[in-house]
PDB file of N, CA and C in Angstrom:
ATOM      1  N   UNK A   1      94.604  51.657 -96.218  1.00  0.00           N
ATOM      2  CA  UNK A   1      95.250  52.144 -95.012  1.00  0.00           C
ATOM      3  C   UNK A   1      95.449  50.999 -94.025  1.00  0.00           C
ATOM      4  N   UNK A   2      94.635  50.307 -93.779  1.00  0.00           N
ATOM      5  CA  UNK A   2      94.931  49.000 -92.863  1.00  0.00           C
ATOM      6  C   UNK A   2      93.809  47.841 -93.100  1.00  0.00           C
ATOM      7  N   UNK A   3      94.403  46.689 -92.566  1.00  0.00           N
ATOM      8  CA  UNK A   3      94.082  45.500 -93.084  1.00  0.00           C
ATOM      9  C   UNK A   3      92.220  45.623 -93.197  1.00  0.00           C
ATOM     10  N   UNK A   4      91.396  44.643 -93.906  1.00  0.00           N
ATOM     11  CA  UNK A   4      90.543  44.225 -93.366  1.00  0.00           C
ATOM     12  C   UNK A   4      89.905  44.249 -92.021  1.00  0.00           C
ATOM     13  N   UNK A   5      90.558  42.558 -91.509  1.00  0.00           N
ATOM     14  CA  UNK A   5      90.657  42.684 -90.326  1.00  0.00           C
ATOM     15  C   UNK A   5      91.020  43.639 -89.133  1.00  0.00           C
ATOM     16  N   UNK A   6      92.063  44.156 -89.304  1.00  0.00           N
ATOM     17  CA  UNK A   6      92.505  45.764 -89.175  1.00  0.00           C
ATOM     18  C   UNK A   6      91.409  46.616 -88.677  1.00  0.00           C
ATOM     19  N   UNK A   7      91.072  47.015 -89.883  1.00  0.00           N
ATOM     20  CA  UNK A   7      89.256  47.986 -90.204  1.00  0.00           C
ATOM     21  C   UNK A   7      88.170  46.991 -89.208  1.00  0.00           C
ATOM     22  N   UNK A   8      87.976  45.915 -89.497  1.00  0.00           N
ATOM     23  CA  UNK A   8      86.814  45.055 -88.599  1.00  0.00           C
ATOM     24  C   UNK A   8      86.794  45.677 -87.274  1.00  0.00           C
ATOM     25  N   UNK A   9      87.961  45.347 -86.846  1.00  0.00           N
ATOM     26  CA  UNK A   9      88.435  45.644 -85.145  1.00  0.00           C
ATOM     27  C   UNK A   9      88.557  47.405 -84.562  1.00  0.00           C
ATOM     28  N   UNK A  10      88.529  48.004 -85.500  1.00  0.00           N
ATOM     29  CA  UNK A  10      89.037  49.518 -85.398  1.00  0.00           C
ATOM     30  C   UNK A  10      88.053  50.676 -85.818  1.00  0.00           C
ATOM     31  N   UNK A  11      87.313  50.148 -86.437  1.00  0.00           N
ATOM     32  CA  UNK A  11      85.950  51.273 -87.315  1.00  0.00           C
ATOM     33  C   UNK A  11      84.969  51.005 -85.815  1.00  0.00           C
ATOM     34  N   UNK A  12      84.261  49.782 -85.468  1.00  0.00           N
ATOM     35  CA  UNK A  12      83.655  50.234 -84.387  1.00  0.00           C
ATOM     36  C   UNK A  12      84.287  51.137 -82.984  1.00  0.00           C
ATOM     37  N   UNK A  13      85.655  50.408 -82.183  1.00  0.00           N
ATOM     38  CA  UNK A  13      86.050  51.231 -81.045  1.00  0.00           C
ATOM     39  C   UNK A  13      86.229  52.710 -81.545  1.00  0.00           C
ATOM     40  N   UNK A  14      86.880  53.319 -83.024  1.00  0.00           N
ATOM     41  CA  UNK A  14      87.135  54.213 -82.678  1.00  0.00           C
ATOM     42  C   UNK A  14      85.777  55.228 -82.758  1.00  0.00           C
ATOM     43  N   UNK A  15      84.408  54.396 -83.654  1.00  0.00           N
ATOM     44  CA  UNK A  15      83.104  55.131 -83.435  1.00  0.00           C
ATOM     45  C   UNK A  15      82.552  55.171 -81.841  1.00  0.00           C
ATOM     46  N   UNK A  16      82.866  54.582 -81.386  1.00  0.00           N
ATOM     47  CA  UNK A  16      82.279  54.654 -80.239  1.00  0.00           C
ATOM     48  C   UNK A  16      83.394  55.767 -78.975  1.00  0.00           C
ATOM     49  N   UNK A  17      84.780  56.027 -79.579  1.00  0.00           N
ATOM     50  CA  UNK A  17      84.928  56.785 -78.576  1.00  0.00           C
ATOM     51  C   UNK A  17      85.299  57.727 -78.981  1.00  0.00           C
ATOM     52  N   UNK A  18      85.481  58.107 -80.679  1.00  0.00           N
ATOM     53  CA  UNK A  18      85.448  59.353 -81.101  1.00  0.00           C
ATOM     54  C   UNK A  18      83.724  60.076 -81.338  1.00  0.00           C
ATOM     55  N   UNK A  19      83.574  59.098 -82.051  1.00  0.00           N
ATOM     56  CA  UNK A  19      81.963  59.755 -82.379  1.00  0.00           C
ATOM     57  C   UNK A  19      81.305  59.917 -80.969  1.00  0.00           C
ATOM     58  N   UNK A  20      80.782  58.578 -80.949  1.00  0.00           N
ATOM     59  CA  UNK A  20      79.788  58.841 -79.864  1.00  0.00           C
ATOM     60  C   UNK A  20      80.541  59.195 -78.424  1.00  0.00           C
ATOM     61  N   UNK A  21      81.128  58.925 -78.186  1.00  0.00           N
ATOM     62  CA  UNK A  21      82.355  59.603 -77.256  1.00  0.00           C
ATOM     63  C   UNK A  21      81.282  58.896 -75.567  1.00  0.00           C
ATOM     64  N   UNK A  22      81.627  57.686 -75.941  1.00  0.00           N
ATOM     65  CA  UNK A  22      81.315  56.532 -74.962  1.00  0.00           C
ATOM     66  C   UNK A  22      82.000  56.816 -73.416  1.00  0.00           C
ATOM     67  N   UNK A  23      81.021  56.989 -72.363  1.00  0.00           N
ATOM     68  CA  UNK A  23      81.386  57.513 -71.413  1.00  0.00           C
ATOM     69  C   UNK A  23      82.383  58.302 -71.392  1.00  0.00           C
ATOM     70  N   UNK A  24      81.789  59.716 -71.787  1.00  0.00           N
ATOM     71  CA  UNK A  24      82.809  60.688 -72.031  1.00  0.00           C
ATOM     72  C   UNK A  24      81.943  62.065 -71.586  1.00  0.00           C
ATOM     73  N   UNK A  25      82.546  62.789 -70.912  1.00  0.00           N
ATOM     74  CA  UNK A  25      81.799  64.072 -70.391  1.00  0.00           C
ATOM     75  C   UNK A  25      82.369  65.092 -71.940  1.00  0.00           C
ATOM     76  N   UNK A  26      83.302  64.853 -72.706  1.00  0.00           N
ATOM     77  CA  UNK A  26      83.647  65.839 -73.309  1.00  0.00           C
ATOM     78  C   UNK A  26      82.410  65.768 -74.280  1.00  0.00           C
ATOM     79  N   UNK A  27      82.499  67.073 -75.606  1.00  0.00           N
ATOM     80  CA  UNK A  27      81.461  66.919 -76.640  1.00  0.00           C
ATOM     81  C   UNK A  27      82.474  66.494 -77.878  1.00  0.00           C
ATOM     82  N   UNK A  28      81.734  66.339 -78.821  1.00  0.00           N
ATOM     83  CA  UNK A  28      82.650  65.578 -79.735  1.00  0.00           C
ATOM     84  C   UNK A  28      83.825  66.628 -80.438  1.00  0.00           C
ATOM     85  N   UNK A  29      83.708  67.801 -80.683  1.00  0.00           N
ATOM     86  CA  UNK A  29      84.605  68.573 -80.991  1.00  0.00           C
ATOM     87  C   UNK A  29      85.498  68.571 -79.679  1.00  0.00           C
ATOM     88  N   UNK A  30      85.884  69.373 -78.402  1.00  0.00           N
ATOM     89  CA  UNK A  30      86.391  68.609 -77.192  1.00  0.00           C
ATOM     90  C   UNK A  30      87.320  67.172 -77.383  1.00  0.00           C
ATOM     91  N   UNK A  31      86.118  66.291 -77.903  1.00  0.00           N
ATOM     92  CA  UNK A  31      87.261  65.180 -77.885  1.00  0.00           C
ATOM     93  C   UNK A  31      88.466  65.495 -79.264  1.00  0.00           C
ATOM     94  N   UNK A  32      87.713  65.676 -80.650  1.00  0.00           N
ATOM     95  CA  UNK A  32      88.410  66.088 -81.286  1.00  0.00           C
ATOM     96  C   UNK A  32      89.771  66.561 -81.501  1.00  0.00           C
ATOM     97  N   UNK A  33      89.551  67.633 -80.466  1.00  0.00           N
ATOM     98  CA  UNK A  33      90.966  68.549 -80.052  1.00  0.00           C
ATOM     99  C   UNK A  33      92.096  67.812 -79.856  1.00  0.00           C
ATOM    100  N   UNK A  34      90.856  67.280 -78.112  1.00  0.00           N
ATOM    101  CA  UNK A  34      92.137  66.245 -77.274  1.00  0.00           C
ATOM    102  C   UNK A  34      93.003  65.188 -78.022  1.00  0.00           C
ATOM    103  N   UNK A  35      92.204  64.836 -79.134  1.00  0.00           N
ATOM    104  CA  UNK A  35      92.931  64.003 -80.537  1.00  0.00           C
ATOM    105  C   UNK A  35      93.680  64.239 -81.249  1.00  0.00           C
ATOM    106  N   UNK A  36      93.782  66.083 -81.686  1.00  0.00           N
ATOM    107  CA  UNK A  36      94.388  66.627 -82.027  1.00  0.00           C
ATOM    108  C   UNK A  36      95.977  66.580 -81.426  1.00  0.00           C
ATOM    109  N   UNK A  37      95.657  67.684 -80.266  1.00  0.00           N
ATOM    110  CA  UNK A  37      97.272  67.676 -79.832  1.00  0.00           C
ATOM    111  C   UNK A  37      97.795  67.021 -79.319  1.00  0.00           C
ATOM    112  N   UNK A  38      96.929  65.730 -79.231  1.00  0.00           N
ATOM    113  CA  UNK A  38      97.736  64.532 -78.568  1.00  0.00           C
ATOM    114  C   UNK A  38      98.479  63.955 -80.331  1.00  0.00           C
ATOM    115  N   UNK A  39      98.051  63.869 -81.444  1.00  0.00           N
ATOM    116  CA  UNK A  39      98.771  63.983 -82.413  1.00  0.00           C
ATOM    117  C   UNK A  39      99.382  64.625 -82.721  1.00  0.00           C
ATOM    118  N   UNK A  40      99.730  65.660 -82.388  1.00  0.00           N
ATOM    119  CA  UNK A  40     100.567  66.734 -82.780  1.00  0.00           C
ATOM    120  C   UNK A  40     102.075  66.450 -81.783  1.00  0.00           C
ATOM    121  N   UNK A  41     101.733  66.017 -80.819  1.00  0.00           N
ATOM    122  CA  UNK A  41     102.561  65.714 -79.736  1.00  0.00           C
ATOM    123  C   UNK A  41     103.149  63.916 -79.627  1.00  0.00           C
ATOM    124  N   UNK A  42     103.005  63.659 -81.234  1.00  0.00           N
ATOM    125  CA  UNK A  42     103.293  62.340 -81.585  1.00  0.00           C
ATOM    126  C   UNK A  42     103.661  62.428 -83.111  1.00  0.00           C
ATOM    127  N   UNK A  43     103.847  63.462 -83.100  1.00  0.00           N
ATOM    128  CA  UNK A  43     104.494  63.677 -84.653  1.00  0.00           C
ATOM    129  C   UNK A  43     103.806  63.341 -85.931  1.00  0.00           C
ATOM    130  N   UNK A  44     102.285  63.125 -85.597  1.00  0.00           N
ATOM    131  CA  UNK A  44     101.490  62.624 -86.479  1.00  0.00           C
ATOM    132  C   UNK A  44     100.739  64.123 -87.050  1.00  0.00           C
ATOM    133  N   UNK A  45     101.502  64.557 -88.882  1.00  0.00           N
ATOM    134  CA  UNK A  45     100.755  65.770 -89.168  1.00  0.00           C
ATOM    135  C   UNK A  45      99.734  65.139 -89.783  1.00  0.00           C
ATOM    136  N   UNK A  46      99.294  64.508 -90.563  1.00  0.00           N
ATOM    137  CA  UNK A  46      98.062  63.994 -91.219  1.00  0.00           C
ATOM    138  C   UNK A  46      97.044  63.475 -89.768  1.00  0.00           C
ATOM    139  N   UNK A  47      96.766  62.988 -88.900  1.00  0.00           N
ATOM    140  CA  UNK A  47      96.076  62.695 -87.930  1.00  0.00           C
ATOM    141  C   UNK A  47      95.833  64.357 -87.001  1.00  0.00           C
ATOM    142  N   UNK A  48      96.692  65.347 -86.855  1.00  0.00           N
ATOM    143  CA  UNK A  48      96.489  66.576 -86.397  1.00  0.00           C
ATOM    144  C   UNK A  48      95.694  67.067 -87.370  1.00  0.00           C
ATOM    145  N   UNK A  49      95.831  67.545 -88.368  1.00  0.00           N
ATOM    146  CA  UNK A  49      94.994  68.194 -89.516  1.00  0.00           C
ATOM    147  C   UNK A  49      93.689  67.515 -89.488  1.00  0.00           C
ATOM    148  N   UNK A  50      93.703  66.320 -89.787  1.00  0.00           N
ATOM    149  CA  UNK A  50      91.791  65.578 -89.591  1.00  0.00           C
ATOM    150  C   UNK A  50      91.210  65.803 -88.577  1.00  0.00           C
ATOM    151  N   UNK A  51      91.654  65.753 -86.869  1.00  0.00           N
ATOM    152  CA  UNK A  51      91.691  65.794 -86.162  1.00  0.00           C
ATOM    153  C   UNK A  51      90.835  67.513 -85.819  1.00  0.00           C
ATOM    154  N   UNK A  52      92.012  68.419 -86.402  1.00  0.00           N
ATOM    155  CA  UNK A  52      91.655  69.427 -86.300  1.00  0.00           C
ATOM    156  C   UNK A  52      90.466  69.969 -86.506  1.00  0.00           C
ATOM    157  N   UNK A  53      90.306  69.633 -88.128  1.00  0.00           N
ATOM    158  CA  UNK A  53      89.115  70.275 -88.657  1.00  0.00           C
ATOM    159  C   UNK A  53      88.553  69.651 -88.242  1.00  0.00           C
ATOM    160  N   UNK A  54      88.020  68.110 -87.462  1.00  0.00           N
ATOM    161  CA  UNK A  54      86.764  67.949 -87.215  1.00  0.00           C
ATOM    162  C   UNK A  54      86.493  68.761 -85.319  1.00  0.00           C
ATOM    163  N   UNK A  55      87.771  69.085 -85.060  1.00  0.00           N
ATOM    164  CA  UNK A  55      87.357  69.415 -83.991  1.00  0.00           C
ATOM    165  C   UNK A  55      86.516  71.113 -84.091  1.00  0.00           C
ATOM    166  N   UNK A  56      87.218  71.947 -85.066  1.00  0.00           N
ATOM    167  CA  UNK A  56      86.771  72.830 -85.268  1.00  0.00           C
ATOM    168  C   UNK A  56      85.355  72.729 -85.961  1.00  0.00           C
ATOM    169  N   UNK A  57      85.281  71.801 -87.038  1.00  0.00           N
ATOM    170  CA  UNK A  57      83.880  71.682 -87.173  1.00  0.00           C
ATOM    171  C   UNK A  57      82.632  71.601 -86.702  1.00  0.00           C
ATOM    172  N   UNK A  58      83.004  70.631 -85.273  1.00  0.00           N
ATOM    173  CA  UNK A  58      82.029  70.476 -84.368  1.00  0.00           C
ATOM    174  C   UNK A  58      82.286  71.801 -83.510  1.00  0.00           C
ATOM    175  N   UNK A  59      82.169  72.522 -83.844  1.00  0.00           N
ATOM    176  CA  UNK A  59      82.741  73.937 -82.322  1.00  0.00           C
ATOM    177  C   UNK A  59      83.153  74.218 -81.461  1.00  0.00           C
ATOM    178  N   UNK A  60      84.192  73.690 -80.973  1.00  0.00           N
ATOM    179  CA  UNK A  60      85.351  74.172 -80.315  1.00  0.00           C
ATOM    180  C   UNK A  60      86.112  75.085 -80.450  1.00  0.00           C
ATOM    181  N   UNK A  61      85.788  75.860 -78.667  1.00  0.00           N
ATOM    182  CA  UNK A  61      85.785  77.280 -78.456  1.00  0.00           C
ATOM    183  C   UNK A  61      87.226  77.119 -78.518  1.00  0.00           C
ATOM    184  N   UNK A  62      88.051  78.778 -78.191  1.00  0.00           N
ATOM    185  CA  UNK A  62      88.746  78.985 -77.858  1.00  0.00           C
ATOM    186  C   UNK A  62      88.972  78.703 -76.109  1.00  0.00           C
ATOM    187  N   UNK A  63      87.766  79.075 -76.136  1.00  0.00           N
ATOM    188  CA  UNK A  63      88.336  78.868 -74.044  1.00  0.00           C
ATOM    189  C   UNK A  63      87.716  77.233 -74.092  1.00  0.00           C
ATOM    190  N   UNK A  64      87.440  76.341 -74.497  1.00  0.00           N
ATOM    191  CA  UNK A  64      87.708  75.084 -74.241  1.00  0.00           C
ATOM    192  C   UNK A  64      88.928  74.475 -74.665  1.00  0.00           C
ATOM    193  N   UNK A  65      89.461  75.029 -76.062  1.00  0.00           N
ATOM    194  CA  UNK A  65      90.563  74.589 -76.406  1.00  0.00           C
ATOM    195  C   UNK A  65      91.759  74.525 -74.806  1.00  0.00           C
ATOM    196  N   UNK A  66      91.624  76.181 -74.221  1.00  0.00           N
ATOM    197  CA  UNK A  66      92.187  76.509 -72.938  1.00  0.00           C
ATOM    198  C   UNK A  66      92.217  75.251 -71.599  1.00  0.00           C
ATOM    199  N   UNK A  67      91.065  75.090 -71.961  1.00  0.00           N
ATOM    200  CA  UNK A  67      90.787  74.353 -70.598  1.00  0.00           C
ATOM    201  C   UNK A  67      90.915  73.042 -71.204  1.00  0.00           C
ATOM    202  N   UNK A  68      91.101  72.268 -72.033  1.00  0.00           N
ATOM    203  CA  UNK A  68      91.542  71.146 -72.097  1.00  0.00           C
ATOM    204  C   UNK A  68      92.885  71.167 -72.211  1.00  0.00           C
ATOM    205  N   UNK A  69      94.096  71.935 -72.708  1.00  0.00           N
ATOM    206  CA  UNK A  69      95.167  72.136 -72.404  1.00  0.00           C
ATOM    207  C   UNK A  69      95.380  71.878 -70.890  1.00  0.00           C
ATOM    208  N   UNK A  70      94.568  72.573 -70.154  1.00  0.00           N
ATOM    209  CA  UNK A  70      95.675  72.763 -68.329  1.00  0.00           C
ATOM    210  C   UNK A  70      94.285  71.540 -67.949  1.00  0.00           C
ATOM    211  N   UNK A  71      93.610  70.894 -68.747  1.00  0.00           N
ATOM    212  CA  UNK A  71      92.793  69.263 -68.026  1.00  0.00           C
ATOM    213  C   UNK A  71      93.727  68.610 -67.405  1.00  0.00           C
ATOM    214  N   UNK A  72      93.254  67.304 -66.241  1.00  0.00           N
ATOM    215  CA  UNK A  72      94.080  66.021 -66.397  1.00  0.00           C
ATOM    216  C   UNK A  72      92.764  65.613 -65.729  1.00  0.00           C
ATOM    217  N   UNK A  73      93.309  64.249 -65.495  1.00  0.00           N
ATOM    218  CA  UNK A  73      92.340  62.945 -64.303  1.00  0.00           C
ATOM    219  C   UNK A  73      92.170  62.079 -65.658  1.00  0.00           C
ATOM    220  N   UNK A  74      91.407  60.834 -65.102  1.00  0.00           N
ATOM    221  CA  UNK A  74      91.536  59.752 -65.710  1.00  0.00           C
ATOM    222  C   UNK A  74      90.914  60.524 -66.913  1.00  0.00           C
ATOM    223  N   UNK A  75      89.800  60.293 -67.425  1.00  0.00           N
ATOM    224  CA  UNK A  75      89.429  60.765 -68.659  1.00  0.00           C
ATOM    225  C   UNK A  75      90.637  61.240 -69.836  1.00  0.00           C
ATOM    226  N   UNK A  76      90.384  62.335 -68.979  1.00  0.00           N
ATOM    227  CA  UNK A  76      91.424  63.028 -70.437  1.00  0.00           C
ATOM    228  C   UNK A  76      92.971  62.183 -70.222  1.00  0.00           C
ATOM    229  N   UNK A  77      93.240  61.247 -69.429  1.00  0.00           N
ATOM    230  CA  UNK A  77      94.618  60.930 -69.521  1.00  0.00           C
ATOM    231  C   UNK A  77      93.886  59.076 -70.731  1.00  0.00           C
ATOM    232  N   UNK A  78      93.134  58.703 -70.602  1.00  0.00           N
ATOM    233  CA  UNK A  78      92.373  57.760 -70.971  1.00  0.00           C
ATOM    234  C   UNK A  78      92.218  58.108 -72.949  1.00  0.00           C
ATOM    235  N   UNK A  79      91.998  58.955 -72.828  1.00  0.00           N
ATOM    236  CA  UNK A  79      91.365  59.688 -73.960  1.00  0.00           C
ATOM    237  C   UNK A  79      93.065  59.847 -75.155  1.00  0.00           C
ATOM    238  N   UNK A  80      93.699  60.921 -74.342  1.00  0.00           N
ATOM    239  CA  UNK A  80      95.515  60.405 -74.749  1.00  0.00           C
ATOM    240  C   UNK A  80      95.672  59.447 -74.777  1.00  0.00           C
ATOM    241  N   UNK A  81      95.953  58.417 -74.126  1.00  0.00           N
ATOM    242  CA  UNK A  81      96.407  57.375 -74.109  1.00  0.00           C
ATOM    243  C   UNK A  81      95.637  55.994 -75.514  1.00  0.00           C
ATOM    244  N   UNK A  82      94.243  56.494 -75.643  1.00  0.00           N
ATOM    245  CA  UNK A  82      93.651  55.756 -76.767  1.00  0.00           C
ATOM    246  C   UNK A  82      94.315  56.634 -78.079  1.00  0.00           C
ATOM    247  N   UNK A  83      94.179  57.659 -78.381  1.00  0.00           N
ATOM    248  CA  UNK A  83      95.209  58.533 -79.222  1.00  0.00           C
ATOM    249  C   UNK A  83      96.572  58.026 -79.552  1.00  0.00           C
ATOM    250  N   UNK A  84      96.754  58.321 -78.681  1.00  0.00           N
ATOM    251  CA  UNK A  84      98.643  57.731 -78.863  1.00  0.00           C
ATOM    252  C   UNK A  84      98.836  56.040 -79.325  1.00  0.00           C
ATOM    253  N   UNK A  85      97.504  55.225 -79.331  1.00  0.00           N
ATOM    254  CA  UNK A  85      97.540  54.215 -79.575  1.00  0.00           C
ATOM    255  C   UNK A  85      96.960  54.011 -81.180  1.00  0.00           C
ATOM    256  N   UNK A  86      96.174  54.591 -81.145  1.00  0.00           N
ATOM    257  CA  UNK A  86      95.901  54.930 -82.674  1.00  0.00           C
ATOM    258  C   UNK A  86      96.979  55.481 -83.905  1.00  0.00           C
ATOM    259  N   UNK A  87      97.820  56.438 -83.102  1.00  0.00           N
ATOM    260  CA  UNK A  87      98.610  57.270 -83.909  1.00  0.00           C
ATOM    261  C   UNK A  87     100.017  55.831 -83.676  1.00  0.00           C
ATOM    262  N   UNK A  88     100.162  55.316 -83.064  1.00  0.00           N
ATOM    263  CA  UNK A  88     100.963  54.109 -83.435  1.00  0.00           C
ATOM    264  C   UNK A  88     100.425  52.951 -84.062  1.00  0.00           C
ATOM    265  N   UNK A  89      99.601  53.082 -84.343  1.00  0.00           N
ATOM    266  CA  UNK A  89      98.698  52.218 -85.276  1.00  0.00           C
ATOM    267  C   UNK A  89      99.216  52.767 -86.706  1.00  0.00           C
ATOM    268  N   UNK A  90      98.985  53.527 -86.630  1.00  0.00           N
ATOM    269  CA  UNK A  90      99.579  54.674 -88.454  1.00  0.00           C
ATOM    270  C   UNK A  90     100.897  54.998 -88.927  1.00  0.00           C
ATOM    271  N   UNK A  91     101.570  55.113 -87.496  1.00  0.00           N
ATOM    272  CA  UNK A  91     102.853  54.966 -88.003  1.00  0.00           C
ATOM    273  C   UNK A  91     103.515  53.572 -87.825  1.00  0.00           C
ATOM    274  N   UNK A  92     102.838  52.408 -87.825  1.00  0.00           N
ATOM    275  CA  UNK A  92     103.113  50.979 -87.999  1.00  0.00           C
ATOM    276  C   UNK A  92     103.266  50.870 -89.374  1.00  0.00           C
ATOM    277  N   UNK A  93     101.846  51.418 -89.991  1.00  0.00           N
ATOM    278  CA  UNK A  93     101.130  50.682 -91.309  1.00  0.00           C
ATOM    279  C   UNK A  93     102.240  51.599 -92.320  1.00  0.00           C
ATOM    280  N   UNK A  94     102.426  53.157 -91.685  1.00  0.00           N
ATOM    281  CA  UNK A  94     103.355  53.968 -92.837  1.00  0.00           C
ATOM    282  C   UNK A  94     105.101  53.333 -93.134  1.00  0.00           C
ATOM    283  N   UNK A  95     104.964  52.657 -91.823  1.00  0.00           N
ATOM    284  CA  UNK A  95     106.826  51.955 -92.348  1.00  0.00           C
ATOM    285  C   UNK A  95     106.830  50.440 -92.314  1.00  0.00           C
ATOM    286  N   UNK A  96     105.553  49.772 -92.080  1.00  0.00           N
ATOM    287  CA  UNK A  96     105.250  48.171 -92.888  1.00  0.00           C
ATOM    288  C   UNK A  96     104.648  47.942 -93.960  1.00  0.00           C
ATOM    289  N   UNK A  97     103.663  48.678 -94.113  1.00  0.00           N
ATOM    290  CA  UNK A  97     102.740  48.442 -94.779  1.00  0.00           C
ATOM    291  C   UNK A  97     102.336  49.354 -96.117  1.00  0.00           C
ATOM    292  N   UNK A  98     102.736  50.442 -96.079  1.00  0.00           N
ATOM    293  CA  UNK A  98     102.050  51.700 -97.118  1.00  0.00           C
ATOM    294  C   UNK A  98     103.136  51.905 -98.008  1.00  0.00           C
ATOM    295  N   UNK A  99     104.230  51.066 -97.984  1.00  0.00           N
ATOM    296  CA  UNK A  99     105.284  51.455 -98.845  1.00  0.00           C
ATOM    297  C   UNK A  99     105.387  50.754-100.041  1.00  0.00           C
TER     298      UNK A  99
END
């Protein structure tokens, strides 16, 4: 899926702000989500689906799903914004690299 180097640089940040969810008030399903439909809202279906189930895995309610929908402030705009950077990370590697 991506380089070495690639992986070197990318397996720790994204453990630290998906997993451990590094200065983050959300819980890790929460962030999950926010990963979710911020992929979904980037045309990324393989990153929504992983996304998904781990958000559902970790338990994410229905009324959090709610309330992170109508969220904003830095965080959750922080949180998108690392998303949307990831999910252009994937669709780099799918039309340079994976073909």
């Amino acid at each position: 899926m991506f380089s070495k180097d690639q992986e070197d640089l990318l397996v720790p940040l994204l453990s630290y702000v998906v997993i451990e969810g590094i200065m983050s008030s959300f819980t890790r399903g929460q962030r999950e989500y926010l990963f979710a439909i911020t992929s979904k809202e980037n045309d990324c279906a393989y990153c929504y689906d992983v996304h998904m189930h781990w958000a559902i895995k970790h338990g994410v309610t229905e009324d959090e799903k709610l309330e992170i929908m109508n969220a904003s402030g830095t965080e959750i705009e922080t949180i998108k914004a690392f998303a949307k950077f990831a999910n252009s990370l994937v669709k780099y590697n799918e039309e340079h690299l994976w073909k």
